[in-house]
Structures are given as C-alpha cells and as structure tokens.
C-alpha atoms as a PDB file:
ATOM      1  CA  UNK A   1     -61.264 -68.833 -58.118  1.00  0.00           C
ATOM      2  CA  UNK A   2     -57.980 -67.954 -60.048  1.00  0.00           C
ATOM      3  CA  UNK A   3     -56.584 -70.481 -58.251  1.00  0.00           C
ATOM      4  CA  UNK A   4     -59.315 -73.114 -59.625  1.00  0.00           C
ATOM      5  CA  UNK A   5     -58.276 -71.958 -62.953  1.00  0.00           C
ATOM      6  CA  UNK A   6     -54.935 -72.713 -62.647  1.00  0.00           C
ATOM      7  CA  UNK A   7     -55.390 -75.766 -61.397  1.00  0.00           C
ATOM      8  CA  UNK A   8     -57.596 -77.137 -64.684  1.00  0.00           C
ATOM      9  CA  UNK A   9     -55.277 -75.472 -66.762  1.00  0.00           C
ATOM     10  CA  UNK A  10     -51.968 -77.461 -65.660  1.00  0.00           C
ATOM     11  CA  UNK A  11     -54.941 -80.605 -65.705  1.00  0.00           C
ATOM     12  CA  UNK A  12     -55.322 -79.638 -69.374  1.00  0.00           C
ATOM     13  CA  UNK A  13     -51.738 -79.236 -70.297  1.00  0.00           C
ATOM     14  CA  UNK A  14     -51.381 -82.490 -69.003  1.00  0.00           C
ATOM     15  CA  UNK A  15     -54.430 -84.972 -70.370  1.00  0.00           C
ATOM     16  CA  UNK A  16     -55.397 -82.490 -72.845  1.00  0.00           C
ATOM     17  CA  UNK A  17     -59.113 -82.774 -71.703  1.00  0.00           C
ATOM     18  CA  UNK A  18     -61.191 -80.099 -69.986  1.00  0.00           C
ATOM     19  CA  UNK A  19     -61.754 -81.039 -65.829  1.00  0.00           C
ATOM     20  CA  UNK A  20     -65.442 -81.398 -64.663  1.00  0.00           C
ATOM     21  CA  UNK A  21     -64.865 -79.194 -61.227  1.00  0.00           C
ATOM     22  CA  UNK A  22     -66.582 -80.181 -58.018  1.00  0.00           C
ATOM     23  CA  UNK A  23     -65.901 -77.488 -55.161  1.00  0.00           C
ATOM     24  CA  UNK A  24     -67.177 -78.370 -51.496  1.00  0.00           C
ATOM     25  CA  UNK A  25     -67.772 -75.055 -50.026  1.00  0.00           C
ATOM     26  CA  UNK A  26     -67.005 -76.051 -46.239  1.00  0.00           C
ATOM     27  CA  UNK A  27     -67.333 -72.723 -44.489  1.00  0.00           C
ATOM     28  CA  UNK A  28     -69.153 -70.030 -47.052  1.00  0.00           C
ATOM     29  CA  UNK A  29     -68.065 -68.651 -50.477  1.00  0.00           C
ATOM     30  CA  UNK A  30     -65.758 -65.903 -49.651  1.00  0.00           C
ATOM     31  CA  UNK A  31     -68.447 -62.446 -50.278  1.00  0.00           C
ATOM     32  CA  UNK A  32     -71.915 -62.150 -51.029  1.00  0.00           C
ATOM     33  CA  UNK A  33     -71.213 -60.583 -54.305  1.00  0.00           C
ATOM     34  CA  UNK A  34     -69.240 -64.092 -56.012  1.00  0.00           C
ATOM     35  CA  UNK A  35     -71.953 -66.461 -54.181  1.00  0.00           C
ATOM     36  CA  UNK A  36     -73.994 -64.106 -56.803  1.00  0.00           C
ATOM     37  CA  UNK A  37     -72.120 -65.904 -59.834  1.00  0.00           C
ATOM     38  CA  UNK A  38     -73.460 -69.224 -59.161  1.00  0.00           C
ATOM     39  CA  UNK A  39     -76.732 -70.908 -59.793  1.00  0.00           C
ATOM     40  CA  UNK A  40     -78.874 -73.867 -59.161  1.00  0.00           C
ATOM     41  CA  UNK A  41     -78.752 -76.977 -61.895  1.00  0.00           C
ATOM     42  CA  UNK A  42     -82.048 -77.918 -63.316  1.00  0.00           C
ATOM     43  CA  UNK A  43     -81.883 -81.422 -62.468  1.00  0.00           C
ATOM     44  CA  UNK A  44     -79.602 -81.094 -59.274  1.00  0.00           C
ATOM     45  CA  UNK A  45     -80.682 -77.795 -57.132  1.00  0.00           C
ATOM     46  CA  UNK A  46     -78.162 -78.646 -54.531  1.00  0.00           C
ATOM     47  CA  UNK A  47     -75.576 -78.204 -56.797  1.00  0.00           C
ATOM     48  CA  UNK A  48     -74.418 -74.767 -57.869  1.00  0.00           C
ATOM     49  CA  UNK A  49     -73.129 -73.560 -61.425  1.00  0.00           C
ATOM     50  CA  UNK A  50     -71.049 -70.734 -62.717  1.00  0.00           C
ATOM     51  CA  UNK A  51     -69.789 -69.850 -66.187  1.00  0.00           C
ATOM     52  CA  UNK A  52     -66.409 -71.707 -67.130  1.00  0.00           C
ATOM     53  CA  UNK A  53     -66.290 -71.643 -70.739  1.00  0.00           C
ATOM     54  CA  UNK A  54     -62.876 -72.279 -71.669  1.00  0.00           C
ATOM     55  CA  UNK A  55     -60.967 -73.628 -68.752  1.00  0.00           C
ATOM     56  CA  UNK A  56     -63.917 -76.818 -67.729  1.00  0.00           C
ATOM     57  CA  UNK A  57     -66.724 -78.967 -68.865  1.00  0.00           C
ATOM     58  CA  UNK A  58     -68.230 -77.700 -66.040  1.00  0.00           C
ATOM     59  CA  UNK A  59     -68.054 -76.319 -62.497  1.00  0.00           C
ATOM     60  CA  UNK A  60     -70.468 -77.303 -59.361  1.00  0.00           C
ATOM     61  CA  UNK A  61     -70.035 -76.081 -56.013  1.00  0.00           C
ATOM     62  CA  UNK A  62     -71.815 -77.775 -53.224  1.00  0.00           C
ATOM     63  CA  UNK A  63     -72.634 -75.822 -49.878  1.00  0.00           C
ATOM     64  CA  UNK A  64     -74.236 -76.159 -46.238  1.00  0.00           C
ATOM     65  CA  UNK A  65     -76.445 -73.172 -47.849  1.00  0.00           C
ATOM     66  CA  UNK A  66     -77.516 -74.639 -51.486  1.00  0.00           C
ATOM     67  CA  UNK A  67     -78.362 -78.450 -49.506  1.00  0.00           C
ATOM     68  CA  UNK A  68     -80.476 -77.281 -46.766  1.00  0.00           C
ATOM     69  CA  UNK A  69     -83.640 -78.002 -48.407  1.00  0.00           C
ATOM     70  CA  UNK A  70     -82.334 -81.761 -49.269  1.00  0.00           C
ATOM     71  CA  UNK A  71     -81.096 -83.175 -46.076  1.00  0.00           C
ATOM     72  CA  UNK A  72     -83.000 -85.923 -44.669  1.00  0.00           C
ATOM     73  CA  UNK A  73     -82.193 -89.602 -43.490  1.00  0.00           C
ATOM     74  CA  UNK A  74     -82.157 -91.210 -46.893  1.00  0.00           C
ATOM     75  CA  UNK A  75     -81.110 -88.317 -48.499  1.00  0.00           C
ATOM     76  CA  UNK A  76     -79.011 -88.395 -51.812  1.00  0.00           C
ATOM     77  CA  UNK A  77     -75.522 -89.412 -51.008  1.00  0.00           C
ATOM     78  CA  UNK A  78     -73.519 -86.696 -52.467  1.00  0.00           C
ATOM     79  CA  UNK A  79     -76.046 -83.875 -50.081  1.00  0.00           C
ATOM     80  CA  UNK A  80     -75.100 -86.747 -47.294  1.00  0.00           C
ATOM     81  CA  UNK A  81     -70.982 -85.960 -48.350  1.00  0.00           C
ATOM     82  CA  UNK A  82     -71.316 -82.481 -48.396  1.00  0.00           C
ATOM     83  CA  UNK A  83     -73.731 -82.523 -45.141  1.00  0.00           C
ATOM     84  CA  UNK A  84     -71.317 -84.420 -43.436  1.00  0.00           C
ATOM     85  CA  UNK A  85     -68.146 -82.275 -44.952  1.00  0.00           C
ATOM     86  CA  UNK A  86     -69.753 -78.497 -43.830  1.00  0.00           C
ATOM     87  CA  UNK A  87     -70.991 -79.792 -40.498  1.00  0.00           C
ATOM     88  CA  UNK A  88     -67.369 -80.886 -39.588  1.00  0.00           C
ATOM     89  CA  UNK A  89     -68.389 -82.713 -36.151  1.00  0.00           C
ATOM     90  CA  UNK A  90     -65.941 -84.726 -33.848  1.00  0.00           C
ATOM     91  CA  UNK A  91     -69.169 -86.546 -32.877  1.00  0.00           C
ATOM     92  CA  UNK A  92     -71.484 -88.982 -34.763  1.00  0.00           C
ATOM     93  CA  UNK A  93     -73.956 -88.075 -31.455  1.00  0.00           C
ATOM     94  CA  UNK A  94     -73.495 -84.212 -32.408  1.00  0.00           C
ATOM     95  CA  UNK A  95     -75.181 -84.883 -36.062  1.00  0.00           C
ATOM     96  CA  UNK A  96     -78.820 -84.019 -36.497  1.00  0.00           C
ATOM     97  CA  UNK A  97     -79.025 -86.514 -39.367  1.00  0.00           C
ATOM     98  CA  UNK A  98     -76.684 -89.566 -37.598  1.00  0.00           C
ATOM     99  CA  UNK A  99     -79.707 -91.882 -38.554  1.00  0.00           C
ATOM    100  CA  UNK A 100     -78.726 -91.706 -42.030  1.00  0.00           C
ATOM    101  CA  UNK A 101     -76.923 -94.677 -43.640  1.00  0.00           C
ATOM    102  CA  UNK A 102     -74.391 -92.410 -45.859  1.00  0.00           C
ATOM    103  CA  UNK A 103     -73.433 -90.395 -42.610  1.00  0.00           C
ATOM    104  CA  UNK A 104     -73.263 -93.490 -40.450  1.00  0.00           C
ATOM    105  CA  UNK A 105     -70.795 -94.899 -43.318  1.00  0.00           C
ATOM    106  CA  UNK A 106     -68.693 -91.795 -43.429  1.00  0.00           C
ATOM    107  CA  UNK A 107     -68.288 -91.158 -39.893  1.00  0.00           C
ATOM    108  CA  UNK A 108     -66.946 -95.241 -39.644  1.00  0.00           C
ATOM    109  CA  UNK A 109     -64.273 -94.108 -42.462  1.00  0.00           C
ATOM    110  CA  UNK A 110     -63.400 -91.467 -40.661  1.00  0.00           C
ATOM    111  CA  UNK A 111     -63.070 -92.915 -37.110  1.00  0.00           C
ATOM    112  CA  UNK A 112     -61.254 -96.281 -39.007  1.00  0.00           C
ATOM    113  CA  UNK A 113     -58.708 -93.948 -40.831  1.00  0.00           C
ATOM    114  CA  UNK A 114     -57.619 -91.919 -37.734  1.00  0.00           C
ATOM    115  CA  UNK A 115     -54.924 -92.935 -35.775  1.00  0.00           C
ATOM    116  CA  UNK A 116     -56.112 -94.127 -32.549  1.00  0.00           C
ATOM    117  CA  UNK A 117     -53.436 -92.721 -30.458  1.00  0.00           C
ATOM    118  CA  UNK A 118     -54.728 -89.714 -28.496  1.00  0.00           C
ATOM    119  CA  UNK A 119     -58.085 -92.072 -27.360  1.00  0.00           C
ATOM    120  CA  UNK A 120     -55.762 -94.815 -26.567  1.00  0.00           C
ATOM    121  CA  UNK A 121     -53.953 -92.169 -24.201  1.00  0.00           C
ATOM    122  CA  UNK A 122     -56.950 -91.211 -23.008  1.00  0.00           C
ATOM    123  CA  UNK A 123     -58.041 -94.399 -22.430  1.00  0.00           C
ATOM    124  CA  UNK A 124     -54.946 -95.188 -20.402  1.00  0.00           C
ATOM    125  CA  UNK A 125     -55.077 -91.973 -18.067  1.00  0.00           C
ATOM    126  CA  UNK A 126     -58.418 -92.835 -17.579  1.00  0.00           C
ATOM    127  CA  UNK A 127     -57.380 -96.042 -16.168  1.00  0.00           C
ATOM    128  CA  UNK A 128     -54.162 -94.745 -14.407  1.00  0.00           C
ATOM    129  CA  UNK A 129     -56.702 -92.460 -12.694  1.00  0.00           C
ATOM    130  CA  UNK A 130     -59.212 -94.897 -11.782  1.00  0.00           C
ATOM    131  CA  UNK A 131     -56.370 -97.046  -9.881  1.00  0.00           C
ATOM    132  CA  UNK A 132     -55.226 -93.704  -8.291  1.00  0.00           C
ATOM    133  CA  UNK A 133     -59.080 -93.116  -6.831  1.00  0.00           C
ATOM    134  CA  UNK A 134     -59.375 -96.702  -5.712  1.00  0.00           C
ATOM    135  CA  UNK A 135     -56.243 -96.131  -3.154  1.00  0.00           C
ATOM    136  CA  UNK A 136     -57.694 -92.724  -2.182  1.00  0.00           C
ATOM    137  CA  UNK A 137     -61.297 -94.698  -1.516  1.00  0.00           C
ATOM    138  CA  UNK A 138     -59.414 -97.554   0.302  1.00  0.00           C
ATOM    139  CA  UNK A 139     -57.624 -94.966   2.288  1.00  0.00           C
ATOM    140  CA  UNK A 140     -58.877 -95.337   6.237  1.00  0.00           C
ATOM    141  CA  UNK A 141     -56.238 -93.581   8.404  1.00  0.00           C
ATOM    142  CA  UNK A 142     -57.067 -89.789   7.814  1.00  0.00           C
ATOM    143  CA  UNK A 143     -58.294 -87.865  11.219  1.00  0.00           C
ATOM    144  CA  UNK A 144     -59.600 -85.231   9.165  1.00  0.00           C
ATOM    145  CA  UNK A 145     -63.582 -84.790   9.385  1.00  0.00           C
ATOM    146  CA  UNK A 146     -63.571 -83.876   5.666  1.00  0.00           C
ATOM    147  CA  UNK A 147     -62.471 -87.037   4.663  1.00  0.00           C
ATOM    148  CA  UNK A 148     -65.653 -88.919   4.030  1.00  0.00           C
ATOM    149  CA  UNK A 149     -66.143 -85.808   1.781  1.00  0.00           C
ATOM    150  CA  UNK A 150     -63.521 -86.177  -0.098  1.00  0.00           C
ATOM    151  CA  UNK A 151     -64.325 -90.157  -0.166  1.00  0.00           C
ATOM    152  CA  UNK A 152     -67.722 -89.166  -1.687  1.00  0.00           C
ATOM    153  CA  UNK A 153     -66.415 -86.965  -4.089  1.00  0.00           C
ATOM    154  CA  UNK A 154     -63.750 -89.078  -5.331  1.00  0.00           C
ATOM    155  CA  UNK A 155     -66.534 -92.117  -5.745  1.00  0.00           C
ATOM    156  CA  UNK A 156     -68.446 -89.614  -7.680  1.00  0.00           C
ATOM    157  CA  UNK A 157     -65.675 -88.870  -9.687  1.00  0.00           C
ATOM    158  CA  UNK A 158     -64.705 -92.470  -9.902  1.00  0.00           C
ATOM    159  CA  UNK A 159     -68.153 -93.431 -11.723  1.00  0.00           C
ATOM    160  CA  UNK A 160     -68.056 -90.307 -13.916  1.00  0.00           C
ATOM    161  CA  UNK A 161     -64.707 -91.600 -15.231  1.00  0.00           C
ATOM    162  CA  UNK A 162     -66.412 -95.164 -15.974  1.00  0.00           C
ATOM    163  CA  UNK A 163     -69.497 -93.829 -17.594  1.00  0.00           C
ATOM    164  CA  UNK A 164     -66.915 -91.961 -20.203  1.00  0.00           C
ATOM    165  CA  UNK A 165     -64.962 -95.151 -20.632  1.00  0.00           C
ATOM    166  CA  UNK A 166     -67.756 -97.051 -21.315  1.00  0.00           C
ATOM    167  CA  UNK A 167     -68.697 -94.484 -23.790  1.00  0.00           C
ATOM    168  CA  UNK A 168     -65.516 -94.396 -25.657  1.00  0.00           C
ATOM    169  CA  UNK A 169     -65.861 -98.520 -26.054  1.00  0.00           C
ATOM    170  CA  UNK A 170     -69.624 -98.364 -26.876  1.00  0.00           C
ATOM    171  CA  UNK A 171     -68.541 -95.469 -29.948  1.00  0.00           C
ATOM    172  CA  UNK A 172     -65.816 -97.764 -31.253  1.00  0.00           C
ATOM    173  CA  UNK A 173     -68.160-100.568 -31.597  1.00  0.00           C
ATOM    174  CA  UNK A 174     -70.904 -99.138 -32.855  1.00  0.00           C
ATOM    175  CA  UNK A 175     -68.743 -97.651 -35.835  1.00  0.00           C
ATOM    176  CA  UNK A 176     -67.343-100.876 -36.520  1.00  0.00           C
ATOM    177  CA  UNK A 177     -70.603-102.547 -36.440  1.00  0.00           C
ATOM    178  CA  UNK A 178     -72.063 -99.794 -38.486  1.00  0.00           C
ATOM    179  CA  UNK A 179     -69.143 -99.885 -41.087  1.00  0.00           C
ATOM    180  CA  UNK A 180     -69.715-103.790 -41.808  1.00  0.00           C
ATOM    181  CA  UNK A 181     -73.625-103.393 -42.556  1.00  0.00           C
ATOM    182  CA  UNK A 182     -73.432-100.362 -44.697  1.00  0.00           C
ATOM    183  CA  UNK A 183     -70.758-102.284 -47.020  1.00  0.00           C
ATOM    184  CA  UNK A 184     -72.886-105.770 -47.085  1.00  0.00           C
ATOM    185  CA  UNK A 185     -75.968-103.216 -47.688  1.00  0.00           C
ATOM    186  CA  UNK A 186     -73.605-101.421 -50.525  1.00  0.00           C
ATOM    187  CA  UNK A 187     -72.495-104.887 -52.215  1.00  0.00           C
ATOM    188  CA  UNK A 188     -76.198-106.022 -52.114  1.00  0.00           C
ATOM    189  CA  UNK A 189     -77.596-102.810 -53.714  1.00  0.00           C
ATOM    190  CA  UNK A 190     -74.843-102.871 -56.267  1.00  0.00           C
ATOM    191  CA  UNK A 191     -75.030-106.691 -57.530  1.00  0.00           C
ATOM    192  CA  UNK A 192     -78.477-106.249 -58.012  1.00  0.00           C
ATOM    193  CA  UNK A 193     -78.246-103.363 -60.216  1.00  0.00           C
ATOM    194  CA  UNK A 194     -75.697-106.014 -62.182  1.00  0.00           C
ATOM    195  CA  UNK A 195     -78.132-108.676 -62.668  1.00  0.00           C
ATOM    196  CA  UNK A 196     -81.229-105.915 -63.226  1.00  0.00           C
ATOM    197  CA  UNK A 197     -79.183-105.066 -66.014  1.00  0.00           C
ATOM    198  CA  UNK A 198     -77.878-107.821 -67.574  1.00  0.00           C
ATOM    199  CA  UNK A 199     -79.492-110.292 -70.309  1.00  0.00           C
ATOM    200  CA  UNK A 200     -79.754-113.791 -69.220  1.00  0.00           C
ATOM    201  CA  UNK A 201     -77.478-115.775 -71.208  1.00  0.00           C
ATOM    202  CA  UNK A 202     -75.535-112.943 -72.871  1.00  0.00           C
ATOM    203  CA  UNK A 203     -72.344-111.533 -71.893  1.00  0.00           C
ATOM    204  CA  UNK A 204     -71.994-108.247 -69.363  1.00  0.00           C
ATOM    205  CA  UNK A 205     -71.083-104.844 -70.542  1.00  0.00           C
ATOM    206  CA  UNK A 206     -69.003-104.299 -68.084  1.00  0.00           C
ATOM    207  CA  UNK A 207     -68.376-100.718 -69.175  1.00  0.00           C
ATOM    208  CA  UNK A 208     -72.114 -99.565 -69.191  1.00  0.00           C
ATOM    209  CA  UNK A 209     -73.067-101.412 -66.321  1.00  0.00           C
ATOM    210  CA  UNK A 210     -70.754 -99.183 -64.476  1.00  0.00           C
ATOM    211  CA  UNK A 211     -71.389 -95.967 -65.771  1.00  0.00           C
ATOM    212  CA  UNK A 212     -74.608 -96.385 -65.350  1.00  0.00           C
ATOM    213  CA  UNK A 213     -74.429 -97.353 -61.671  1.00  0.00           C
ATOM    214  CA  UNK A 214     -72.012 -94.619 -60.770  1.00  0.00           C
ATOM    215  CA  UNK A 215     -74.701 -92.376 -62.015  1.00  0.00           C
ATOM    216  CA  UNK A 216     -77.121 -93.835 -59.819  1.00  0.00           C
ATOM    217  CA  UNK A 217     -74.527 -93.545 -56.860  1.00  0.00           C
ATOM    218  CA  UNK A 218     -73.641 -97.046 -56.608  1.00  0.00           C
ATOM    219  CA  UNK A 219     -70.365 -98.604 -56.960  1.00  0.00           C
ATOM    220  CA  UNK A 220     -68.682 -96.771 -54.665  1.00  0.00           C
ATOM    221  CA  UNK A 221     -65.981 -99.331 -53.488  1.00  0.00           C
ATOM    222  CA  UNK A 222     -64.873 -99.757 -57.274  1.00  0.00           C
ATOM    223  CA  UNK A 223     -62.812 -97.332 -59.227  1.00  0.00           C
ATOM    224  CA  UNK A 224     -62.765 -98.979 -62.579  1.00  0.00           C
ATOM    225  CA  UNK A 225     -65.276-101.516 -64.527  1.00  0.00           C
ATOM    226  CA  UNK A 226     -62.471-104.077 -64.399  1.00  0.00           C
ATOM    227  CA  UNK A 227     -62.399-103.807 -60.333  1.00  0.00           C
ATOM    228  CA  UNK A 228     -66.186-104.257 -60.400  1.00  0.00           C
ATOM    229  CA  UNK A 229     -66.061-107.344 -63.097  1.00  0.00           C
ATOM    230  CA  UNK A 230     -63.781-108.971 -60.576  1.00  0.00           C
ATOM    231  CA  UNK A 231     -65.504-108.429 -57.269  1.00  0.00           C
ATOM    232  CA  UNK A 232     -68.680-109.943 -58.793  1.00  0.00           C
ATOM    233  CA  UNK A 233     -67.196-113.366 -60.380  1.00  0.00           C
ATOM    234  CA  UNK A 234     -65.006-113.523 -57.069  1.00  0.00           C
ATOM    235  CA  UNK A 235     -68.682-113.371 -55.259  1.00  0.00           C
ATOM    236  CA  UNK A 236     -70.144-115.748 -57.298  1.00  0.00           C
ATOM    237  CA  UNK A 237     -67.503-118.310 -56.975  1.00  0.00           C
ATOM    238  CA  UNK A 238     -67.498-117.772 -53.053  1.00  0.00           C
ATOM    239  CA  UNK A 239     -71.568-118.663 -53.371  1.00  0.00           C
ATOM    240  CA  UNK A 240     -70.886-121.720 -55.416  1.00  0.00           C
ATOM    241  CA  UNK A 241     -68.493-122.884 -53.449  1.00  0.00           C
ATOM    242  CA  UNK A 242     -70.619-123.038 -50.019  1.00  0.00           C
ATOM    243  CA  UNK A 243     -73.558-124.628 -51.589  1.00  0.00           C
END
C-alpha cells in the first residue's frame, strides 16, 4: 500500500491532479487484517473501497473474492477482466465461464499477442516425431516376437500425437474466429449507442457521446473522442460507398 501511495504521489507531482486507483488483486490481499480496510461500493459491490483522502479521488480494488457473486456468461465486463485476470488459465477449455463473450475476447488478445514460438516448436517436434513413428511402423525385418507390440504401441502413440495436433489447429482457429465476431459485435453495439444518442440533423457531441459510452462499457477500441469521431465517418463512408 505505501507503495500505491508513492506511486499517485509522483502522478500528482507530475499532472497536478489526484489518480482514480484501480488495483486487481490477482492472488489475495496480503493478511486478513488490511482486506478489513476495504469495503463494497453502493452502486458497484464487486468493487472494493478504502479511505484515500489526500493522495486519490478514489481507490477500488477488484478480487476473485469481492466478484464471486457476479460472474456469469454476460456478466459485466470489468467482473469478466478481473475473472479472467485472478483465474490466470493457459486454457480457454480450463475456464468455467469460456461461454462468455468478454472472456472469449480476452483470451483471443491474449493468444494474438503471444509470440507463437514455443507452439510452433511444438508443432514441429510433433511432426518430426510423427515421421520418426511412420519408419518404426513401416519397419518389417525385426525377429523379435515383441515387435508387433511395439508396432501397436507406436500406432497408438502415433494417433495420440494427431489428436493433439489437431487440437492445437482447432484452438488457433477458434480464437481467431472468436476475435473477429466479438469486434464486429463491439463496433455494432457501439455505433448504435452513437446514433441512440444523437439528434437527427444536429451536430454530434463527440465529447459526451463518449463519456457516456465508456461509462456504459462501450468504446473499448477508442482511447479518445477524436479516435471514435473518425472510426464512425470512416464507417459511414465505407457504407456509402458499396451501395
């Protein structure tokens, strides 16, 4: 916690603004006794709130232990962040929750962003194996009565190998696959909340429009109003131009 404080402290000698604190608590707070210090918000329970006058606007810590009672498929997208942050699986297959659109999204950032190198090793052992095995199977000189043994064992071993390839292909797929609807979906949700509010005929506040939507969660590809203002008239001049 001293450590937090620092850190808003050089933020406010810098920007000369107080830091609104968000604290993902991946493993569990560090005793009983400071876990103590820290209470549900009224109008967000999964969030947690301790005093910071001073040195923040405001604090929140988020844990596996204050969202348990809001996870879901279709649950709010920050509980899906910090669901997906604490459970810290290697596996979309390994989630409880995988059905959920805000996982599915975040695992496909995930998997995009890693380098690809160790599966594409593994990959390529696999098939370096696989060419070994077929010799072995072709193999038809051994005397030895245990051969057909071993013959069975490597053919067993042979279609274990496959199955896992075919695994490791199906997983990169369906992330792709599962990364390109939950952006269209993202787009579609967000240039409707444009148009729901905007007056026909009058000009866009850009501003409110997005302040308003990154309260709601949307806008999550945008970091600015001006980003946002852009992406939309490019969109619209893409649907002019194919009619």
């Amino acid at each position: 916690m001293i450590r937090l404080i620092q850190y808003c402290t050089r933020v406010y000698e810098r920007f000369q603004v107080l830091p609104v604190v968000l604290v993902f608590v991946v493993v569990k707070f560090s005793s009983k006794e400071f876990e103590k210090e820290f209470v549900p918000k009224v109008n967000t329970p999964y969030l947690l709130e301790t005093s910071c006058e001073f040195w923040a606007q405001e604090v929140n810590f988020i844990s596996a232990k204050s969202i348990e009672n809001h996870i879901k498929v279709g649950m709010n997208q920050l509980v899906a962040l910090a669901y997906f942050t604490t459970c810290q699986s290697a596996s979309l297959s390994l989630l409880e929750y995988a059905g959920d659109s805000t996982v599915r999204f975040l695992y496909s950032i995930c998997k995009t962003n890693m380098k690809k190198k160790g599966d594409g090793e593994l990959v390529e052992i696999i098939d370096q194996s696989t060419e070994q095995i077929r010799k072995a199977i072709g193999l038809d000189e051994d005397p030895i009565l245990t051969a057909e043994k071993c013959k069975g064992f490597a053919e067993n071993l042979l279609e274990t190998i496959e199955v896992q390839k075919r695994k490791l292909v199906e997983v990169y797929e369906l992330n792709a696959e599962a990364s390109q609807k939950q952006q269209k979906k993202y787009i579609a949700e967000d240039f409707e909340f444009i148009e729901s509010s905007s007056e026909p005929g009058k000009p866009k506040k850009w501003k409110k429009i997005y302040d308003e939507g990154k309260a709601k969660g949307l806008f999550i590809s945008y970091t600015s109003s001006n980003s946002l203002k852009s992406s939309y008239h490019h969109s619209k001049k893409r649907e002019k131009a194919r009619k």
